[in-house]
PDB file of N, CA and C in Angstrom:
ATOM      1  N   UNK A   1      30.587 -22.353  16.033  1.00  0.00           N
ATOM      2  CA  UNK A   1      31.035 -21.160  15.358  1.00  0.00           C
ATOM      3  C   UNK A   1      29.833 -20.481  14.692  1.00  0.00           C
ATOM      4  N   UNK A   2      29.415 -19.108  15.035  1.00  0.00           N
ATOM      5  CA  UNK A   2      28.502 -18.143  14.367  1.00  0.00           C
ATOM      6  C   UNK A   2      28.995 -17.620  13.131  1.00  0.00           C
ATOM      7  N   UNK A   3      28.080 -17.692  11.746  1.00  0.00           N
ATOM      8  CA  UNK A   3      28.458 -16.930  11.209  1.00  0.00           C
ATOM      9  C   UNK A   3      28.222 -15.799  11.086  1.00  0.00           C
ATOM     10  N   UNK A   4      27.255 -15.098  11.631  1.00  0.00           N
ATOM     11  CA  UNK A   4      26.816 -13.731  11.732  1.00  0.00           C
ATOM     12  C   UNK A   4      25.448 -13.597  10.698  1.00  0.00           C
ATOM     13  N   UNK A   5      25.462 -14.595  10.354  1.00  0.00           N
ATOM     14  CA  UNK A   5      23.978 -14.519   9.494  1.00  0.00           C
ATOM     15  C   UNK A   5      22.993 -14.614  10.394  1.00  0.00           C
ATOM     16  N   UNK A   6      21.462 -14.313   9.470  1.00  0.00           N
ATOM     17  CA  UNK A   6      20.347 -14.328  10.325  1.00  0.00           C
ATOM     18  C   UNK A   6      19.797 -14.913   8.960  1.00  0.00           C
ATOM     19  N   UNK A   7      18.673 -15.585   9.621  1.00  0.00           N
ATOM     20  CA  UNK A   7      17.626 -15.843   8.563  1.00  0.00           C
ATOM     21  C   UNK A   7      16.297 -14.905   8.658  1.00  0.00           C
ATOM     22  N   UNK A   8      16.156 -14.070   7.833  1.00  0.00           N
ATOM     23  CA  UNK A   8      14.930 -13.294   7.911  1.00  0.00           C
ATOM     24  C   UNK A   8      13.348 -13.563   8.156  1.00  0.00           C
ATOM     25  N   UNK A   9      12.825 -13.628   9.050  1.00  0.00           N
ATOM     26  CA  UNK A   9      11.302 -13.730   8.874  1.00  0.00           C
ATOM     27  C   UNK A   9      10.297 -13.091   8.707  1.00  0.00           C
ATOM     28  N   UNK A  10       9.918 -13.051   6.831  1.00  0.00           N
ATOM     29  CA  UNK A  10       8.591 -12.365   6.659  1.00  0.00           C
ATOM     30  C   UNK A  10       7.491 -12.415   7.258  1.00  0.00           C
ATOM     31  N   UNK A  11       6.697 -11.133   7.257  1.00  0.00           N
ATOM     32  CA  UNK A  11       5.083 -11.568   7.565  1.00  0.00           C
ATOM     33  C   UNK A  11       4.903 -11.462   6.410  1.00  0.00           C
ATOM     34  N   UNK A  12       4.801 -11.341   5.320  1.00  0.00           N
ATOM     35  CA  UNK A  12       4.381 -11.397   3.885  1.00  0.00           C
ATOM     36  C   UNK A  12       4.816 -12.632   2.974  1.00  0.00           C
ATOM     37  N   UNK A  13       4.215 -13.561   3.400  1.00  0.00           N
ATOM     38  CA  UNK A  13       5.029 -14.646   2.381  1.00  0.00           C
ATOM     39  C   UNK A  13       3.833 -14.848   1.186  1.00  0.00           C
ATOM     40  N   UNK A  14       4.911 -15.290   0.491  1.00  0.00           N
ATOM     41  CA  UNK A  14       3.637 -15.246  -0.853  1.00  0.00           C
ATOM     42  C   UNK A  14       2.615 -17.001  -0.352  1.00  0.00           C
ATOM     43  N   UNK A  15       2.451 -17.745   0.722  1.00  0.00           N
ATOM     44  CA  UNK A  15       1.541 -18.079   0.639  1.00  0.00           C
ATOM     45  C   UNK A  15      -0.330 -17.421   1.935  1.00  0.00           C
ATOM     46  N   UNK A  16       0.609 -16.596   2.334  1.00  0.00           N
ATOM     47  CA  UNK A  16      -0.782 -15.676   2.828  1.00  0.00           C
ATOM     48  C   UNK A  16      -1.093 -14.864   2.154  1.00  0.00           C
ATOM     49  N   UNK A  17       0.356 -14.306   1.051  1.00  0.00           N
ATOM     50  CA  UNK A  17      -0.422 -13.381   0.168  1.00  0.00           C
ATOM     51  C   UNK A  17      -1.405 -13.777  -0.552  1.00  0.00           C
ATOM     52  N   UNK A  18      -1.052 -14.968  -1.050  1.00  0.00           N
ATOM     53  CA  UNK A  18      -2.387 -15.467  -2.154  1.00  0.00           C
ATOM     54  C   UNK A  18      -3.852 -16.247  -1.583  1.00  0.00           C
ATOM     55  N   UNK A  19      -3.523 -16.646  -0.153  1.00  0.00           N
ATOM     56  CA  UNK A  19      -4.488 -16.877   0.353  1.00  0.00           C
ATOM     57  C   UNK A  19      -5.693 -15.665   0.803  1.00  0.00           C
ATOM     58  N   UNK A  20      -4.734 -15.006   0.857  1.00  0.00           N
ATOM     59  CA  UNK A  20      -5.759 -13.523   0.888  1.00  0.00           C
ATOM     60  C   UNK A  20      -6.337 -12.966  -0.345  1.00  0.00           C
ATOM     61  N   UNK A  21      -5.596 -12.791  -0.923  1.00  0.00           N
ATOM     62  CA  UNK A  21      -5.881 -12.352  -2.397  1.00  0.00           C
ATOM     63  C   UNK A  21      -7.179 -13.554  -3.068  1.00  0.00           C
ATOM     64  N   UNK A  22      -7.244 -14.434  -2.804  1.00  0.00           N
ATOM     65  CA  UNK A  22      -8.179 -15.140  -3.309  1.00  0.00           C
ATOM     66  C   UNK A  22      -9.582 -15.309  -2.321  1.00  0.00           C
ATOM     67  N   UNK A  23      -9.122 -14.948  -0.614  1.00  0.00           N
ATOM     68  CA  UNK A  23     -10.403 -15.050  -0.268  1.00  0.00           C
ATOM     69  C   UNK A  23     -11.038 -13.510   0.085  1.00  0.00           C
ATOM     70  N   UNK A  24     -10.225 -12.329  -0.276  1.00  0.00           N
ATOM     71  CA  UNK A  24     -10.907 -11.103   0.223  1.00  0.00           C
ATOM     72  C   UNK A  24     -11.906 -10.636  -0.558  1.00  0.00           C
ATOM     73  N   UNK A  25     -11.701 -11.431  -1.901  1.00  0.00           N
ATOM     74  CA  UNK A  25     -13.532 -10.484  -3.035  1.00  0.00           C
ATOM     75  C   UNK A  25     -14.424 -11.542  -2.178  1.00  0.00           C
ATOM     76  N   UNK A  26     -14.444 -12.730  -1.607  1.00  0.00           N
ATOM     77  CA  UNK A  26     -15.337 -13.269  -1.288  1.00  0.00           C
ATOM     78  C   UNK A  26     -15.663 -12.960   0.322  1.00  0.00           C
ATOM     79  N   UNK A  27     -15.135 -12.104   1.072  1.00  0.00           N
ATOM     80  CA  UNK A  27     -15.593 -11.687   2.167  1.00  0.00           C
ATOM     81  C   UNK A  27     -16.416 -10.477   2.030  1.00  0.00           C
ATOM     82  N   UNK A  28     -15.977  -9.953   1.443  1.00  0.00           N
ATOM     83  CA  UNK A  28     -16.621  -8.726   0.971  1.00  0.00           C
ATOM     84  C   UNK A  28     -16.324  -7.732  -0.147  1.00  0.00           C
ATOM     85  N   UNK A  29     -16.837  -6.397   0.263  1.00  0.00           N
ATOM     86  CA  UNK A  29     -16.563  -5.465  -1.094  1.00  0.00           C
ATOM     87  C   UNK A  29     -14.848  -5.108  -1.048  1.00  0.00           C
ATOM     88  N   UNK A  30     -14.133  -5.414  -2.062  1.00  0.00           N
ATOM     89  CA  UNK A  30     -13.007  -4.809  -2.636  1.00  0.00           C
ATOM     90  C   UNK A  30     -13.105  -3.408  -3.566  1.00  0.00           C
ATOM     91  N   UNK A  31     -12.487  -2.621  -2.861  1.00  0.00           N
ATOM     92  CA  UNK A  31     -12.303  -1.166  -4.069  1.00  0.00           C
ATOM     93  C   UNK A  31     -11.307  -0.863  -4.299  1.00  0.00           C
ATOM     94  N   UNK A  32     -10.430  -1.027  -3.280  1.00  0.00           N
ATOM     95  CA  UNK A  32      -8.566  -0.240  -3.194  1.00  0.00           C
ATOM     96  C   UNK A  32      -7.873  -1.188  -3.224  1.00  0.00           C
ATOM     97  N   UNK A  33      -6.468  -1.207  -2.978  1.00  0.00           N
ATOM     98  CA  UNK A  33      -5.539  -1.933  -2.666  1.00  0.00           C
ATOM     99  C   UNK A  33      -5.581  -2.094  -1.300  1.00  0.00           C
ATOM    100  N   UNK A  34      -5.651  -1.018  -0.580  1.00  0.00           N
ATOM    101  CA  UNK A  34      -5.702  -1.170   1.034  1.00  0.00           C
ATOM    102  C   UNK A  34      -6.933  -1.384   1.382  1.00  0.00           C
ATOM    103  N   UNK A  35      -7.916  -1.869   0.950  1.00  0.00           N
ATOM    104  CA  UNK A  35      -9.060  -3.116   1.294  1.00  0.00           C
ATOM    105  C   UNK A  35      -8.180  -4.448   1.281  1.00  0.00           C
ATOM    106  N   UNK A  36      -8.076  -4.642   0.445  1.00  0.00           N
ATOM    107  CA  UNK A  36      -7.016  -5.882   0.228  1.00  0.00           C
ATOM    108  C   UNK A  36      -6.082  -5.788   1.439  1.00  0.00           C
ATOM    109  N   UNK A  37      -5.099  -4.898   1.900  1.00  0.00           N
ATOM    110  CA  UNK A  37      -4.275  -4.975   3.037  1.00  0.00           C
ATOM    111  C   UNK A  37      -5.071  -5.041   4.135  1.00  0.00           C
ATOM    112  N   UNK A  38      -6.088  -4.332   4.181  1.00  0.00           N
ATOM    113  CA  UNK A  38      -6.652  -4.492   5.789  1.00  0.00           C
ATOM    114  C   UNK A  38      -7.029  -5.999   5.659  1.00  0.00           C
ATOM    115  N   UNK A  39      -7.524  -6.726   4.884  1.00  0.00           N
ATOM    116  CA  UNK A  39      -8.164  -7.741   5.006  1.00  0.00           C
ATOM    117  C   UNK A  39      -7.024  -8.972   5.056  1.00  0.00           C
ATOM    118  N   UNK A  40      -5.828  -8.585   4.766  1.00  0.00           N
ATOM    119  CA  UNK A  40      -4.785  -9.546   4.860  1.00  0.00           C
ATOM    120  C   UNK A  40      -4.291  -9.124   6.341  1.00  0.00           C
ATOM    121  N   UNK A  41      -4.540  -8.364   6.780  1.00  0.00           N
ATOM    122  CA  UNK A  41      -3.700  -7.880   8.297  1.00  0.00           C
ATOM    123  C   UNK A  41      -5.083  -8.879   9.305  1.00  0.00           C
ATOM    124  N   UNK A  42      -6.224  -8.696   8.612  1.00  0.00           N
ATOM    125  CA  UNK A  42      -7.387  -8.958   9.411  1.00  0.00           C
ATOM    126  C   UNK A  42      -7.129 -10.608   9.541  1.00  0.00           C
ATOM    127  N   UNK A  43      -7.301 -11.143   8.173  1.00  0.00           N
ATOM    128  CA  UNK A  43      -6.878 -12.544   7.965  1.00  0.00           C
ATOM    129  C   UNK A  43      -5.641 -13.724   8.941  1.00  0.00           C
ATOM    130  N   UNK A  44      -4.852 -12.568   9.023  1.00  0.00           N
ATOM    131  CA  UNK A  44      -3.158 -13.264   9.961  1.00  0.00           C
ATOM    132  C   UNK A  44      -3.139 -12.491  11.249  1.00  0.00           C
ATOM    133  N   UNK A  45      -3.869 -11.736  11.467  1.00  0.00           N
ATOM    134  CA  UNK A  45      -3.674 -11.127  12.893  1.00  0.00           C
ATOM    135  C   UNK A  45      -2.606 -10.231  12.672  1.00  0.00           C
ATOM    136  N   UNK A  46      -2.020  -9.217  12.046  1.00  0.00           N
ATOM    137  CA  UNK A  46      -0.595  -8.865  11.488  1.00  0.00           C
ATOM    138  C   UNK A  46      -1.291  -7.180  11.218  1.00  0.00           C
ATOM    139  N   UNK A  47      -0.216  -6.482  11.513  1.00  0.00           N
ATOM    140  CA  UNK A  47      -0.412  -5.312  11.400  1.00  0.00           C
ATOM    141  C   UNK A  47       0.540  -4.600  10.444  1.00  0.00           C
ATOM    142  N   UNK A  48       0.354  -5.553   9.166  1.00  0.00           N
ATOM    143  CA  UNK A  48       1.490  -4.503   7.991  1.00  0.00           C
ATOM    144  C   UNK A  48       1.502  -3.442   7.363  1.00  0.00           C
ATOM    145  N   UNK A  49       2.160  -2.836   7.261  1.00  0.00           N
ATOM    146  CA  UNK A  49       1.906  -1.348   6.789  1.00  0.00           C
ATOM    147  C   UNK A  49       1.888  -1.880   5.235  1.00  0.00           C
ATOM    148  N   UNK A  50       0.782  -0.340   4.463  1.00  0.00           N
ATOM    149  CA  UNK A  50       0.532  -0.097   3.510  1.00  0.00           C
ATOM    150  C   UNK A  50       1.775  -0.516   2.268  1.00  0.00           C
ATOM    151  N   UNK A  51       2.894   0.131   2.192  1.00  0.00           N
ATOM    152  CA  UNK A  51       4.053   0.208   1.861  1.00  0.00           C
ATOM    153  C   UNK A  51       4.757  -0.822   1.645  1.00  0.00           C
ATOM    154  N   UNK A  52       5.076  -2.016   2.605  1.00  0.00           N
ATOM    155  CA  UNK A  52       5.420  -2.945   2.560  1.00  0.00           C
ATOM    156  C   UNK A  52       4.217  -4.017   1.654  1.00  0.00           C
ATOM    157  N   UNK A  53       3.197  -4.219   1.639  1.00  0.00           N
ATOM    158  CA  UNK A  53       2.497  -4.808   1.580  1.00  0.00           C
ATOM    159  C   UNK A  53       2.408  -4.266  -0.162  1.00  0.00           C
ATOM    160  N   UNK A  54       2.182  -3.525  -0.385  1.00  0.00           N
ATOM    161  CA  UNK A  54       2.251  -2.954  -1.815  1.00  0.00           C
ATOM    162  C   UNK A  54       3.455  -3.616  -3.032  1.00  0.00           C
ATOM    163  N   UNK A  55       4.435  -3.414  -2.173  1.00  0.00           N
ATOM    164  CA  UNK A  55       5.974  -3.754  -2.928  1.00  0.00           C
ATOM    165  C   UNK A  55       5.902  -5.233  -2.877  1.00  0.00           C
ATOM    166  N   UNK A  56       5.491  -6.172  -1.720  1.00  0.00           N
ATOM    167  CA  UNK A  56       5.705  -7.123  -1.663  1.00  0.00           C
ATOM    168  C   UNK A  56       4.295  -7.723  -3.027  1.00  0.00           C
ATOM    169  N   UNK A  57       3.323  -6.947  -3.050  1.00  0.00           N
ATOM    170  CA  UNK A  57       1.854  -7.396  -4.344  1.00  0.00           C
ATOM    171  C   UNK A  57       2.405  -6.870  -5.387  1.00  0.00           C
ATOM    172  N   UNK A  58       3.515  -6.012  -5.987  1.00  0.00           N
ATOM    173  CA  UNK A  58       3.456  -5.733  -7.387  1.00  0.00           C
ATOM    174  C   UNK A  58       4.700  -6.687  -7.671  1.00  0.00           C
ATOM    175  N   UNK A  59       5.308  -7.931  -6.786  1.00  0.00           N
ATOM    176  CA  UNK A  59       6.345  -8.366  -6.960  1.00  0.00           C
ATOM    177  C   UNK A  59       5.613  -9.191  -7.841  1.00  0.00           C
TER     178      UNK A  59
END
């Protein structure tokens, strides 16, 4: 029997978030927030948009 649920799968989980967040000042220069996103898209192979990636860092 289905219940009609799904289980959702993030690309943003808070443990790539913080793995990024802790190794992107040490790859290089940080200025923006979207330094930080490119370098987390760069990091996982993942192509997240700006937007998502924002909401999911001020959580």
């Amino acid at each position: 029997m289905e219940s009609g649920h799904c289980r959702r799968m993030r690309k943003i989980t808070p443990q790539r978030l913080a793995l990024s967040l802790i190794q992107s000042p040490g790859e290089g220069k940080v200025e923006t927030l979207a330094d930080l996103q490119r370098e987390f898209n760069r990091m996982h192979g993942l192509n997240v948009r700006y937007k998502p990636f924002h909401k999911q860092l001020s959580k």
